[in-house]
ModelCIF file with pLDDT and N, C-alpha, C, O atoms, coordinates in Angstrom:
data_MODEL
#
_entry.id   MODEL 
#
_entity.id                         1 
_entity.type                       polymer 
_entity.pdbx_number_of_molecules   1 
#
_entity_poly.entity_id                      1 
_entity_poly.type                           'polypeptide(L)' 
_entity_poly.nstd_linkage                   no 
_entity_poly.nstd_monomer                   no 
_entity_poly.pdbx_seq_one_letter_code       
;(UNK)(UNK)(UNK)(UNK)(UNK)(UNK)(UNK)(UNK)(UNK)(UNK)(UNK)(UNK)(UNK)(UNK)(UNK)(UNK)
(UNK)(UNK)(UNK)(UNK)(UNK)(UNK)(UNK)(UNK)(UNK)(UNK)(UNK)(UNK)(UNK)(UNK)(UNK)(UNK)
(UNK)(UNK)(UNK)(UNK)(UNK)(UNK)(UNK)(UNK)(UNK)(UNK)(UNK)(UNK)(UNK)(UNK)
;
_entity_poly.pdbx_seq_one_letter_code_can   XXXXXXXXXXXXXXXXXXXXXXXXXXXXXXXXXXXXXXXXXXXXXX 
_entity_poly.pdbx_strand_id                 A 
#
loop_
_entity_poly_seq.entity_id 
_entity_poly_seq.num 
_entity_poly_seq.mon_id 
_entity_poly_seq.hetero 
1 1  UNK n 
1 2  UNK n 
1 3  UNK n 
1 4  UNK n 
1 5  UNK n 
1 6  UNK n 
1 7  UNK n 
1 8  UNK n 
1 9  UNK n 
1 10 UNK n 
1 11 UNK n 
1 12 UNK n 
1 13 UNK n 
1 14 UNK n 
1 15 UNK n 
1 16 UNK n 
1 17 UNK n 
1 18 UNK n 
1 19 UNK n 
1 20 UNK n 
1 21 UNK n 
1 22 UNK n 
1 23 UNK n 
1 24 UNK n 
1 25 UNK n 
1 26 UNK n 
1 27 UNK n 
1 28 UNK n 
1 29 UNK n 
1 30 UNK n 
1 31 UNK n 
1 32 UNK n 
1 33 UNK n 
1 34 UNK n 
1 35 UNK n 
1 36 UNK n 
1 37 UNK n 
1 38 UNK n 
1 39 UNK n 
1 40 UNK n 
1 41 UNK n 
1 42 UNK n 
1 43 UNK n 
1 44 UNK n 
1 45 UNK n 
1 46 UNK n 
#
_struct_asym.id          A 
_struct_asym.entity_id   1 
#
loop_
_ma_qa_metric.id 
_ma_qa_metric.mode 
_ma_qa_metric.name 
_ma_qa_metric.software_group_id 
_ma_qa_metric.type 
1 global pLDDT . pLDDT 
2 local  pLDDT . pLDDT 
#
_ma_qa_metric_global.metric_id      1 
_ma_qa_metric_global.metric_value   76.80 
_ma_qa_metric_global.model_id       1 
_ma_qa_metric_global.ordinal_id     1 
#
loop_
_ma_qa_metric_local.label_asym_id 
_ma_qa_metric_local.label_comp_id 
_ma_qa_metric_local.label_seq_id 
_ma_qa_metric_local.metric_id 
_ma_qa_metric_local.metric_value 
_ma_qa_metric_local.model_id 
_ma_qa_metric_local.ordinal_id 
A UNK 1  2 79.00 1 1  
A UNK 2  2 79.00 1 2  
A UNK 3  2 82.00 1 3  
A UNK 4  2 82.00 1 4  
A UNK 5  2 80.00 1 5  
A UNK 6  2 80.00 1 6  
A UNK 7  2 83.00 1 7  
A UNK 8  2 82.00 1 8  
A UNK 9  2 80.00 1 9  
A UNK 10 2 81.00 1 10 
A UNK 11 2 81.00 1 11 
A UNK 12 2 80.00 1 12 
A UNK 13 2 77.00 1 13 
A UNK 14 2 76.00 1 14 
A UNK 15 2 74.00 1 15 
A UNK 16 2 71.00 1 16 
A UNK 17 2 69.00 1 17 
A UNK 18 2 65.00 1 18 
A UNK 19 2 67.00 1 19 
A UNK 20 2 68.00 1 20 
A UNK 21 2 70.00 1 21 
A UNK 22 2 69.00 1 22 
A UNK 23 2 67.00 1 23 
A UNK 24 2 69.00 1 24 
A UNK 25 2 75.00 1 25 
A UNK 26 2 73.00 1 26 
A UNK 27 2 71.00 1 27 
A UNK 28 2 68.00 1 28 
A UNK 29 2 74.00 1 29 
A UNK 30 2 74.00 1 30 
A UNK 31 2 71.00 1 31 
A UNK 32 2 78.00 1 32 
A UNK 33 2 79.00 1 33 
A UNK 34 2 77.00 1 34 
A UNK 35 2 78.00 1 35 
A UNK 36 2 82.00 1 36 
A UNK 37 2 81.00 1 37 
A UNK 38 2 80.00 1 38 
A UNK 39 2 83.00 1 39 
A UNK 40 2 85.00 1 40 
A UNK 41 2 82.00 1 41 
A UNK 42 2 81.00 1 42 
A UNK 43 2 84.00 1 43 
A UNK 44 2 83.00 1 44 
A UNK 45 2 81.00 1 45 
A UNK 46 2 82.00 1 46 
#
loop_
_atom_site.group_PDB 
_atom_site.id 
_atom_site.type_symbol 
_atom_site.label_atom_id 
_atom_site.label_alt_id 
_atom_site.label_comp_id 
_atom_site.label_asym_id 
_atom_site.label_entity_id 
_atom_site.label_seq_id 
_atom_site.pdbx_PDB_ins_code 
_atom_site.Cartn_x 
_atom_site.Cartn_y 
_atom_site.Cartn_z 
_atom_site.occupancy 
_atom_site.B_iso_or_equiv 
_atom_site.pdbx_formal_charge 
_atom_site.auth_seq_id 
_atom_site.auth_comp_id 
_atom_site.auth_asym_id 
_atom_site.auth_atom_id 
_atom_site.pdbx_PDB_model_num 
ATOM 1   N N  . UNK A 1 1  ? -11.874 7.497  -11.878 1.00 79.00 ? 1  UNK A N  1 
ATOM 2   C CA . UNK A 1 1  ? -11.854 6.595  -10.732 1.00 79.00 ? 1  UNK A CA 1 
ATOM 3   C C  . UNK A 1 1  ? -10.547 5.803  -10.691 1.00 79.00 ? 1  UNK A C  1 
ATOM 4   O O  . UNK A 1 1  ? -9.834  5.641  -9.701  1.00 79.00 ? 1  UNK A O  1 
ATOM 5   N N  . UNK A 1 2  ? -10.364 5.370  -11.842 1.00 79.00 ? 2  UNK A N  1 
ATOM 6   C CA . UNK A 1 2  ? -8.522  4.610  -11.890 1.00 79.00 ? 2  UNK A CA 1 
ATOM 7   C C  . UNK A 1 2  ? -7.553  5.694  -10.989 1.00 79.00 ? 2  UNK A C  1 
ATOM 8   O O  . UNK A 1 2  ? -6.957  5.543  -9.923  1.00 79.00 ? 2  UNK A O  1 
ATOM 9   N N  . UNK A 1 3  ? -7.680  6.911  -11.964 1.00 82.00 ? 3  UNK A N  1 
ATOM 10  C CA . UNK A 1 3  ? -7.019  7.976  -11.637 1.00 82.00 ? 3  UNK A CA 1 
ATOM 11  C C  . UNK A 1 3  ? -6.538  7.722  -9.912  1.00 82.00 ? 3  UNK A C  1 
ATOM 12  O O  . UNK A 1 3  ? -5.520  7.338  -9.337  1.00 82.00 ? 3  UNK A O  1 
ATOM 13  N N  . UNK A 1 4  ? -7.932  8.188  -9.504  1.00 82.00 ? 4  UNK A N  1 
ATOM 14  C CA . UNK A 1 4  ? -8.075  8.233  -7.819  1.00 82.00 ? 4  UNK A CA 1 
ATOM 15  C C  . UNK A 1 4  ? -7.113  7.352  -7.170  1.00 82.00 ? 4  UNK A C  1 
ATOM 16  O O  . UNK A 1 4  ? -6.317  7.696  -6.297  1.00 82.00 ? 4  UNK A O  1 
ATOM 17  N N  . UNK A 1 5  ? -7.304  5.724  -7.866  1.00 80.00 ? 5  UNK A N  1 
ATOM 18  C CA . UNK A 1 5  ? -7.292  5.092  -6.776  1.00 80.00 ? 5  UNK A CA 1 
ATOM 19  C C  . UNK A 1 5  ? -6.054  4.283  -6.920  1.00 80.00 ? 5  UNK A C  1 
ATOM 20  O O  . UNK A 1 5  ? -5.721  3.362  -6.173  1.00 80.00 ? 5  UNK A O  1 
ATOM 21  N N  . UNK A 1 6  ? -5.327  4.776  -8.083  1.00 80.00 ? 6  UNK A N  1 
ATOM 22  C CA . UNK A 1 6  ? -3.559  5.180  -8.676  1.00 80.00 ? 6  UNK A CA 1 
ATOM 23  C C  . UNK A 1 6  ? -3.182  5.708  -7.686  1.00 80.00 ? 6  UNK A C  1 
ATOM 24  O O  . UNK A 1 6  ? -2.368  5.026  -7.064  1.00 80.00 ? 6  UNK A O  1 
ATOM 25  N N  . UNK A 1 7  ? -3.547  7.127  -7.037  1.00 83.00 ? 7  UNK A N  1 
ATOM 26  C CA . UNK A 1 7  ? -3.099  8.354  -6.512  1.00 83.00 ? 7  UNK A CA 1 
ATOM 27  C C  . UNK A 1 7  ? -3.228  7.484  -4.873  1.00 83.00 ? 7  UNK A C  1 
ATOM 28  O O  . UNK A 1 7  ? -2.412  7.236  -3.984  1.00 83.00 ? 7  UNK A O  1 
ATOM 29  N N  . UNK A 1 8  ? -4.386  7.270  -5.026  1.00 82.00 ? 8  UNK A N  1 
ATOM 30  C CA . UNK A 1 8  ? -4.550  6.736  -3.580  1.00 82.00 ? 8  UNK A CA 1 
ATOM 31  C C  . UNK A 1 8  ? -3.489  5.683  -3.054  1.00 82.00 ? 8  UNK A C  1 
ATOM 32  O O  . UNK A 1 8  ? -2.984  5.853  -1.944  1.00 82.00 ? 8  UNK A O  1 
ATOM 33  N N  . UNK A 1 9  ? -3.092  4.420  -3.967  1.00 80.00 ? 9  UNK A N  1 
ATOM 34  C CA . UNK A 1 9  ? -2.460  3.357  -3.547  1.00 80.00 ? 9  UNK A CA 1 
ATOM 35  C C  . UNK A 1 9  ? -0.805  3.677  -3.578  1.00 80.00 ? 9  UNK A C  1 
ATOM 36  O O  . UNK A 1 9  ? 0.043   2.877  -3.184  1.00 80.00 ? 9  UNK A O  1 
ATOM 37  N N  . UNK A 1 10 ? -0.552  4.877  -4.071  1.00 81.00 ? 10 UNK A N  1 
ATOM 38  C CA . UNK A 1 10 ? 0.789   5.268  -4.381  1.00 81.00 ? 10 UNK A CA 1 
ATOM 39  C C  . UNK A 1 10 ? 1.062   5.909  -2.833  1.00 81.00 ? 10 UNK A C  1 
ATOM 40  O O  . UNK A 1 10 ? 2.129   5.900  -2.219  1.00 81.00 ? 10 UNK A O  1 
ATOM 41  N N  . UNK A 1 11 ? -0.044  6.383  -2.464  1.00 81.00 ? 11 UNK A N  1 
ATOM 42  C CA . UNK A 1 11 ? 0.439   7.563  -1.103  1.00 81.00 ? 11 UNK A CA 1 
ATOM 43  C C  . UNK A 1 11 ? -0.021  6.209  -0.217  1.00 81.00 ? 11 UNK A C  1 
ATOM 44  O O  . UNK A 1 11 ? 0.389   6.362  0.934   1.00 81.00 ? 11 UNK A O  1 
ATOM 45  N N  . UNK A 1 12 ? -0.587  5.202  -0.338  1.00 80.00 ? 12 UNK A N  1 
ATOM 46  C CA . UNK A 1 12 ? 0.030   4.242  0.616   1.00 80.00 ? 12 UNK A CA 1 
ATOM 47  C C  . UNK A 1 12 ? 1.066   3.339  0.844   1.00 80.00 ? 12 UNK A C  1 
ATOM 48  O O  . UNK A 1 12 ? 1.514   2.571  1.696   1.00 80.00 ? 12 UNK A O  1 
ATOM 49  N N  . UNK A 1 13 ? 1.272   3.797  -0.383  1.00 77.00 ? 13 UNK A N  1 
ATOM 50  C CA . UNK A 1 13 ? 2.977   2.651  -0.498  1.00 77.00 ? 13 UNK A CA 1 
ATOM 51  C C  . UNK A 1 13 ? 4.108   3.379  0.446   1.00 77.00 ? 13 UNK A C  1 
ATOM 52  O O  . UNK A 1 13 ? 4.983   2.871  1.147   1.00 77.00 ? 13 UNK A O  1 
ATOM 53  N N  . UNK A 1 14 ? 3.764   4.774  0.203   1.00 76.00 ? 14 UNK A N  1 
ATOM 54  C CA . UNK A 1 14 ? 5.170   5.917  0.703   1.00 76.00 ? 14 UNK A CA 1 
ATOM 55  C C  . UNK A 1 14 ? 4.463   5.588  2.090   1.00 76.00 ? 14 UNK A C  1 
ATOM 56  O O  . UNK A 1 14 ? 5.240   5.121  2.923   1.00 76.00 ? 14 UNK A O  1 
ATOM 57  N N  . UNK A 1 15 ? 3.492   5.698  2.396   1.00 74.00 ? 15 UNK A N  1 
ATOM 58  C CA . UNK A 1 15 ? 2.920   5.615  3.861   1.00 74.00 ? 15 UNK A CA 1 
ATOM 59  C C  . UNK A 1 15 ? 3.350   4.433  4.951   1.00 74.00 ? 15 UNK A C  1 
ATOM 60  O O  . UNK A 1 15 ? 3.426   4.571  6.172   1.00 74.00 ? 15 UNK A O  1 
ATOM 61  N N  . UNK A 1 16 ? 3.628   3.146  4.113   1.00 71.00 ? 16 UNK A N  1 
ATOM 62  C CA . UNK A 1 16 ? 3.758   1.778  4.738   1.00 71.00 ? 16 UNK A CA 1 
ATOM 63  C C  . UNK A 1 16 ? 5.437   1.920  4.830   1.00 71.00 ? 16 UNK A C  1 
ATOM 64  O O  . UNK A 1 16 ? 6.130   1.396  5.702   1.00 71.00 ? 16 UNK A O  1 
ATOM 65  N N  . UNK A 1 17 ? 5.871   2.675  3.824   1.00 69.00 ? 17 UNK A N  1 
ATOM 66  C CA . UNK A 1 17 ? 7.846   2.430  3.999   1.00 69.00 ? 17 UNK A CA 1 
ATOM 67  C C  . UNK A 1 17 ? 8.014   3.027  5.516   1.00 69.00 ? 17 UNK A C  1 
ATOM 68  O O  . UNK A 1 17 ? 7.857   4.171  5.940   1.00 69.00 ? 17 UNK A O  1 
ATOM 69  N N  . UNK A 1 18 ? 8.383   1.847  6.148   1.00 65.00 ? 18 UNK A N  1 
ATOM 70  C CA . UNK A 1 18 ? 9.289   1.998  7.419   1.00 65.00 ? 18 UNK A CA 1 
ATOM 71  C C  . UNK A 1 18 ? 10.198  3.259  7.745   1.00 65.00 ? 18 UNK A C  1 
ATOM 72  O O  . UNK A 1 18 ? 11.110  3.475  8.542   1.00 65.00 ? 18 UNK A O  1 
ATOM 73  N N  . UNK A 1 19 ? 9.726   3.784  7.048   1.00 67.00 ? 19 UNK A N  1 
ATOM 74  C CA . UNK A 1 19 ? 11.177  5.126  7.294   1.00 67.00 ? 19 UNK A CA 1 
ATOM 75  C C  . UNK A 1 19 ? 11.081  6.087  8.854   1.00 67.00 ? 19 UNK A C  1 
ATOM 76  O O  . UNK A 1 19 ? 11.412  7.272  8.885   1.00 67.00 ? 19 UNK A O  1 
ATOM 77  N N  . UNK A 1 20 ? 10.529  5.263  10.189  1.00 68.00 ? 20 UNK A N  1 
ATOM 78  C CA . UNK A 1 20 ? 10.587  6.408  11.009  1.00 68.00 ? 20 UNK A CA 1 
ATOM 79  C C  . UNK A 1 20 ? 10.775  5.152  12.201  1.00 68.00 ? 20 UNK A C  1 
ATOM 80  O O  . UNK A 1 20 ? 9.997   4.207  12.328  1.00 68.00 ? 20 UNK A O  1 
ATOM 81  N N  . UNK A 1 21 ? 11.965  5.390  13.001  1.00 70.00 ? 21 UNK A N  1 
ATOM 82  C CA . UNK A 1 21 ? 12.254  4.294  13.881  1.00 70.00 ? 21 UNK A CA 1 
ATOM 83  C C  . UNK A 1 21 ? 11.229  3.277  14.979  1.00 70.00 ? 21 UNK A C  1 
ATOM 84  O O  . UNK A 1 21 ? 11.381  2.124  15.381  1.00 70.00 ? 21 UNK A O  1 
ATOM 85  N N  . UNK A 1 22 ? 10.411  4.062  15.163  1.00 69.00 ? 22 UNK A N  1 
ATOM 86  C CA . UNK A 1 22 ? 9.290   3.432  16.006  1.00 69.00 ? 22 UNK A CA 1 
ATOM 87  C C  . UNK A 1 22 ? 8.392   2.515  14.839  1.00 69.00 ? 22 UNK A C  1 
ATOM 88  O O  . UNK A 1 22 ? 7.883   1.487  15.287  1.00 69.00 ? 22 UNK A O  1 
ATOM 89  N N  . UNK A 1 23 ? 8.215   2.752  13.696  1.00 67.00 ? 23 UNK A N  1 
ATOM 90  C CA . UNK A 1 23 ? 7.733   1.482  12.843  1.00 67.00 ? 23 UNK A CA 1 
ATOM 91  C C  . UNK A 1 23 ? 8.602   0.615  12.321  1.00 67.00 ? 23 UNK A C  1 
ATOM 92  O O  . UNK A 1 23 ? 8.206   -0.196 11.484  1.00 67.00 ? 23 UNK A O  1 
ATOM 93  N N  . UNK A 1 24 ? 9.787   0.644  12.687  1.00 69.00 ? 24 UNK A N  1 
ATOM 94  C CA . UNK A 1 24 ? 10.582  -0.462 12.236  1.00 69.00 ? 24 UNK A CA 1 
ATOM 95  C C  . UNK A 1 24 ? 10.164  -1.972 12.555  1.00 69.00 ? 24 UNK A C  1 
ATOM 96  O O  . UNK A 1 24 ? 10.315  -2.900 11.761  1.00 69.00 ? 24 UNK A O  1 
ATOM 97  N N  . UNK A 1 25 ? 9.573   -2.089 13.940  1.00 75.00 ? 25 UNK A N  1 
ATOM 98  C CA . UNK A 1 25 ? 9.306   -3.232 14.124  1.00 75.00 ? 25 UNK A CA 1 
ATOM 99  C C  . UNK A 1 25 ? 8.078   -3.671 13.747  1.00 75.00 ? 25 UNK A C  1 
ATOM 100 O O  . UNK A 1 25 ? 7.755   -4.790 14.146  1.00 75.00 ? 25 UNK A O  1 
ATOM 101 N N  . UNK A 1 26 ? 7.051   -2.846 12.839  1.00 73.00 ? 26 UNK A N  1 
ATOM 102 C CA . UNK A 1 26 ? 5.747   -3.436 12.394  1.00 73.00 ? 26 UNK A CA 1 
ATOM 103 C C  . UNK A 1 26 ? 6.079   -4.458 11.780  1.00 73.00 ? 26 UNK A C  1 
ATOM 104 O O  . UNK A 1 26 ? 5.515   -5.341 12.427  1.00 73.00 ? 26 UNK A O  1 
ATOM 105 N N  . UNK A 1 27 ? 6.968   -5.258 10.432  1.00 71.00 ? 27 UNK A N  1 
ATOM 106 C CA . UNK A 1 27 ? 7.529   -5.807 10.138  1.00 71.00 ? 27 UNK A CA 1 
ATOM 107 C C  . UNK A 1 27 ? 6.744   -5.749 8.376   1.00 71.00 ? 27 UNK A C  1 
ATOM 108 O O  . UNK A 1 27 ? 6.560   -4.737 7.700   1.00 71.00 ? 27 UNK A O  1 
ATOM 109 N N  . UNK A 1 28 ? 6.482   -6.880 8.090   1.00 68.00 ? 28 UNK A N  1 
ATOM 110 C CA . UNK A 1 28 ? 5.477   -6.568 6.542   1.00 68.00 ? 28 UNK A CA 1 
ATOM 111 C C  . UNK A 1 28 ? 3.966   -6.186 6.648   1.00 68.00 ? 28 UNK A C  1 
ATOM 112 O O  . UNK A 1 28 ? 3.211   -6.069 5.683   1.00 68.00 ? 28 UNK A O  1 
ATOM 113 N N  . UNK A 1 29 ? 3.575   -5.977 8.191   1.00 74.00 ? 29 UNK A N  1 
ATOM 114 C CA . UNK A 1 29 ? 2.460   -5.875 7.976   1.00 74.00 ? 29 UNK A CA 1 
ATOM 115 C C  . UNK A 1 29 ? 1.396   -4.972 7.234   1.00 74.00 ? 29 UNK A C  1 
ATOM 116 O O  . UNK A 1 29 ? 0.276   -5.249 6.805   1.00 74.00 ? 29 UNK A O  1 
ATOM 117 N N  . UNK A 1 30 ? 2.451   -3.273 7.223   1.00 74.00 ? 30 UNK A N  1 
ATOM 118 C CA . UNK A 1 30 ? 1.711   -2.347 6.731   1.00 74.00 ? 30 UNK A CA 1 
ATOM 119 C C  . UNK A 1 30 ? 1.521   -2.342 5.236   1.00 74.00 ? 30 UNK A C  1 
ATOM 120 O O  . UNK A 1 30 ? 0.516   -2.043 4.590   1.00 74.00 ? 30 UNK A O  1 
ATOM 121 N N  . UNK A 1 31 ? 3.368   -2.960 4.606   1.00 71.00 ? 31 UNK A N  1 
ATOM 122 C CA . UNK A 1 31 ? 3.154   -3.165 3.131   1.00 71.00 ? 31 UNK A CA 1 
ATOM 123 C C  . UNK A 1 31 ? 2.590   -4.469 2.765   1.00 71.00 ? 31 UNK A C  1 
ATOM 124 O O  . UNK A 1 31 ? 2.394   -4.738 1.580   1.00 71.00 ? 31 UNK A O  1 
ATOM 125 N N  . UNK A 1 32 ? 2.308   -5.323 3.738   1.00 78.00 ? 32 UNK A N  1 
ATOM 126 C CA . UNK A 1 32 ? 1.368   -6.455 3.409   1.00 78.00 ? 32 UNK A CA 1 
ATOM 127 C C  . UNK A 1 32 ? -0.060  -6.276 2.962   1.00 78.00 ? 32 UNK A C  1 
ATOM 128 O O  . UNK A 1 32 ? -0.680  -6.746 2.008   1.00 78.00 ? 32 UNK A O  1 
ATOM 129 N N  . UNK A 1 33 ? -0.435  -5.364 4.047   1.00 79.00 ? 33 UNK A N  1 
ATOM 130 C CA . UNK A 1 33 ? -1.620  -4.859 3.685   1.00 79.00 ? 33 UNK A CA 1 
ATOM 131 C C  . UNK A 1 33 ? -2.081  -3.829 2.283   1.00 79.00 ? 33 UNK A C  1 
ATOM 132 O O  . UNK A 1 33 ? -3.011  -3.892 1.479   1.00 79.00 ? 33 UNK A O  1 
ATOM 133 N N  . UNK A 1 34 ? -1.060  -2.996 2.445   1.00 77.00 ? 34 UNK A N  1 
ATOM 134 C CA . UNK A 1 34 ? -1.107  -2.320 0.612   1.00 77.00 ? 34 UNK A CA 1 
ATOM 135 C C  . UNK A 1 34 ? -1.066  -3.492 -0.690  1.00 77.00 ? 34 UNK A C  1 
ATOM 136 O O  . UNK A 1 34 ? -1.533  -3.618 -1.822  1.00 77.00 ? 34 UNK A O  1 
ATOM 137 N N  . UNK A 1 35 ? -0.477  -3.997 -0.048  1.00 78.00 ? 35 UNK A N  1 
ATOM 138 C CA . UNK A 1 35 ? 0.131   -5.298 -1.634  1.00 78.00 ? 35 UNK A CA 1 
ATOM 139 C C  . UNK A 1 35 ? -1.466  -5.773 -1.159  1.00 78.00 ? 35 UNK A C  1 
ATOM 140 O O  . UNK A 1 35 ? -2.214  -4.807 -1.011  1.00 78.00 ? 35 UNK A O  1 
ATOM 141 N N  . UNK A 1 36 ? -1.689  -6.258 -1.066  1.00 82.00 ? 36 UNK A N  1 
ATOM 142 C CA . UNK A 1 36 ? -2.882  -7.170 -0.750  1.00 82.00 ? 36 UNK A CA 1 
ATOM 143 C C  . UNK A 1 36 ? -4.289  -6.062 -1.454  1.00 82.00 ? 36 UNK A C  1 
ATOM 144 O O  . UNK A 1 36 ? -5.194  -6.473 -2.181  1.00 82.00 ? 36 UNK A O  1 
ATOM 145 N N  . UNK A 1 37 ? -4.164  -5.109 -1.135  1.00 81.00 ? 37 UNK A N  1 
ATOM 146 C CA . UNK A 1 37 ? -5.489  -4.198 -1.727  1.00 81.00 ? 37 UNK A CA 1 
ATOM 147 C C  . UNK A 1 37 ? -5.038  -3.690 -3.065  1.00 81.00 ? 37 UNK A C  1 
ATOM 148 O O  . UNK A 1 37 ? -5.987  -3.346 -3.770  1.00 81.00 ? 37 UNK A O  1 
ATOM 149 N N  . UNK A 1 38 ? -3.703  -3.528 -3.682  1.00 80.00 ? 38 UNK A N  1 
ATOM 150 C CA . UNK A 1 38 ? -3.396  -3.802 -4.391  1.00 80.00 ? 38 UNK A CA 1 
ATOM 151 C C  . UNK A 1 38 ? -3.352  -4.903 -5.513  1.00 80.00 ? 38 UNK A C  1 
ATOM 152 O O  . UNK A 1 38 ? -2.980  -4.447 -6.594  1.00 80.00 ? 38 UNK A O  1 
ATOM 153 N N  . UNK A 1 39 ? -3.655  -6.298 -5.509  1.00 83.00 ? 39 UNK A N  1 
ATOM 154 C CA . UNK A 1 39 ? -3.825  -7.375 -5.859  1.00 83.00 ? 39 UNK A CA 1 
ATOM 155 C C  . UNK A 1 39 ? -5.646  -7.199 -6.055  1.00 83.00 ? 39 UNK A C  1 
ATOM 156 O O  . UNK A 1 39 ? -6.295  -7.531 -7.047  1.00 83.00 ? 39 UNK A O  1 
ATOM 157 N N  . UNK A 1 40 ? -6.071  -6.694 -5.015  1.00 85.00 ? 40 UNK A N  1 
ATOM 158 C CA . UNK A 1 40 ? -7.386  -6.592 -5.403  1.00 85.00 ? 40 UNK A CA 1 
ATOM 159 C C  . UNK A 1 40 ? -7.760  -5.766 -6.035  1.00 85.00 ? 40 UNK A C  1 
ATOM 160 O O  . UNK A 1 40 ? -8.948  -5.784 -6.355  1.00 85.00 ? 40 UNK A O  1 
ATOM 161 N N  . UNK A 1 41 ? -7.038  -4.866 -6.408  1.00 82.00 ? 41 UNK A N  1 
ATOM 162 C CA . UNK A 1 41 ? -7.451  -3.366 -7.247  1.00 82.00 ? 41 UNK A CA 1 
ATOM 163 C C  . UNK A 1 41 ? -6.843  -4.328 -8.884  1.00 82.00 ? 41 UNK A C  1 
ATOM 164 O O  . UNK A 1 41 ? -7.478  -4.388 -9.937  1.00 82.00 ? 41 UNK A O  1 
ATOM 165 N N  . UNK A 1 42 ? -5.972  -4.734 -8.704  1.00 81.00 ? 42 UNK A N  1 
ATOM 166 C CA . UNK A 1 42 ? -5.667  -5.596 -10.104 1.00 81.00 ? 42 UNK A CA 1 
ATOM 167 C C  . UNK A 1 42 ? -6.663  -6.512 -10.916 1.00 81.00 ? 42 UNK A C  1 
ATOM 168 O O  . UNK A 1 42 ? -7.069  -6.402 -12.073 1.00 81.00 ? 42 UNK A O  1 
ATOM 169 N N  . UNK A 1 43 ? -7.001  -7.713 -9.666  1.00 84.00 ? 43 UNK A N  1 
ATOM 170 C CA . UNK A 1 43 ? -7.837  -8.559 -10.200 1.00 84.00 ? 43 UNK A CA 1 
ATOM 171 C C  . UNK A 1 43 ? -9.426  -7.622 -10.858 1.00 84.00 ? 43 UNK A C  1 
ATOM 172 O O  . UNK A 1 43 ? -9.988  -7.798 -11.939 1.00 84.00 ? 43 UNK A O  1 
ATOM 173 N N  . UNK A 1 44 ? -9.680  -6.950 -10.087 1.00 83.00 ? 44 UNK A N  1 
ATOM 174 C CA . UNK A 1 44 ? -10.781 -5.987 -10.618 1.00 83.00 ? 44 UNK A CA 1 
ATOM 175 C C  . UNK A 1 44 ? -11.010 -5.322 -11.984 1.00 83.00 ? 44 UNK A C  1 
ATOM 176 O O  . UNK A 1 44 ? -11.948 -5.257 -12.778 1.00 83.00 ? 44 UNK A O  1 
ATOM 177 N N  . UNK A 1 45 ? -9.527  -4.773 -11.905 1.00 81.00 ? 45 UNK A N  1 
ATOM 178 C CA . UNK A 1 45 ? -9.059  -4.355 -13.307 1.00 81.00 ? 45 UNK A CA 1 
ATOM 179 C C  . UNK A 1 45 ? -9.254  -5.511 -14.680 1.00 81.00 ? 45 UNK A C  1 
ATOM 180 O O  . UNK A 1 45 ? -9.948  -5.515 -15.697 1.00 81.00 ? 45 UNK A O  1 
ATOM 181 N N  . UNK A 1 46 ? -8.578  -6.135 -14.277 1.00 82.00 ? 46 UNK A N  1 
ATOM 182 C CA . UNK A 1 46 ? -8.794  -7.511 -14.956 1.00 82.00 ? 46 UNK A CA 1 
ATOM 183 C C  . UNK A 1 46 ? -10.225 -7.784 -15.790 1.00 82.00 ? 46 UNK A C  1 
ATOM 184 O O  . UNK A 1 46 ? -10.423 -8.868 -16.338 1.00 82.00 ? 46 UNK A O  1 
#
């Protein structure tokens, strides 16, 4: 289940990078949102 959800939060990080001109202007919201479920996948760990 770590495994998974390693695999999972990694292909959302590449997912949130701005790299295609029409999401440039989302601004932090998409990697806001990864960091943030991220922080919660931590504290859990914890």
């Amino acid at each position: 289940m770590v495994t998974i959800l390693l695999i999972i939060l990694i292909l959302m990080l590449i997912g949130a990078f701005p790299a295609w001109p029409y999401s440039r202007s989302w601004g932090y919201y998409p990697s806001g949102g990864v960091g943030l479920i991220l922080l919660i996948v931590i504290i859990l760990l914890l």
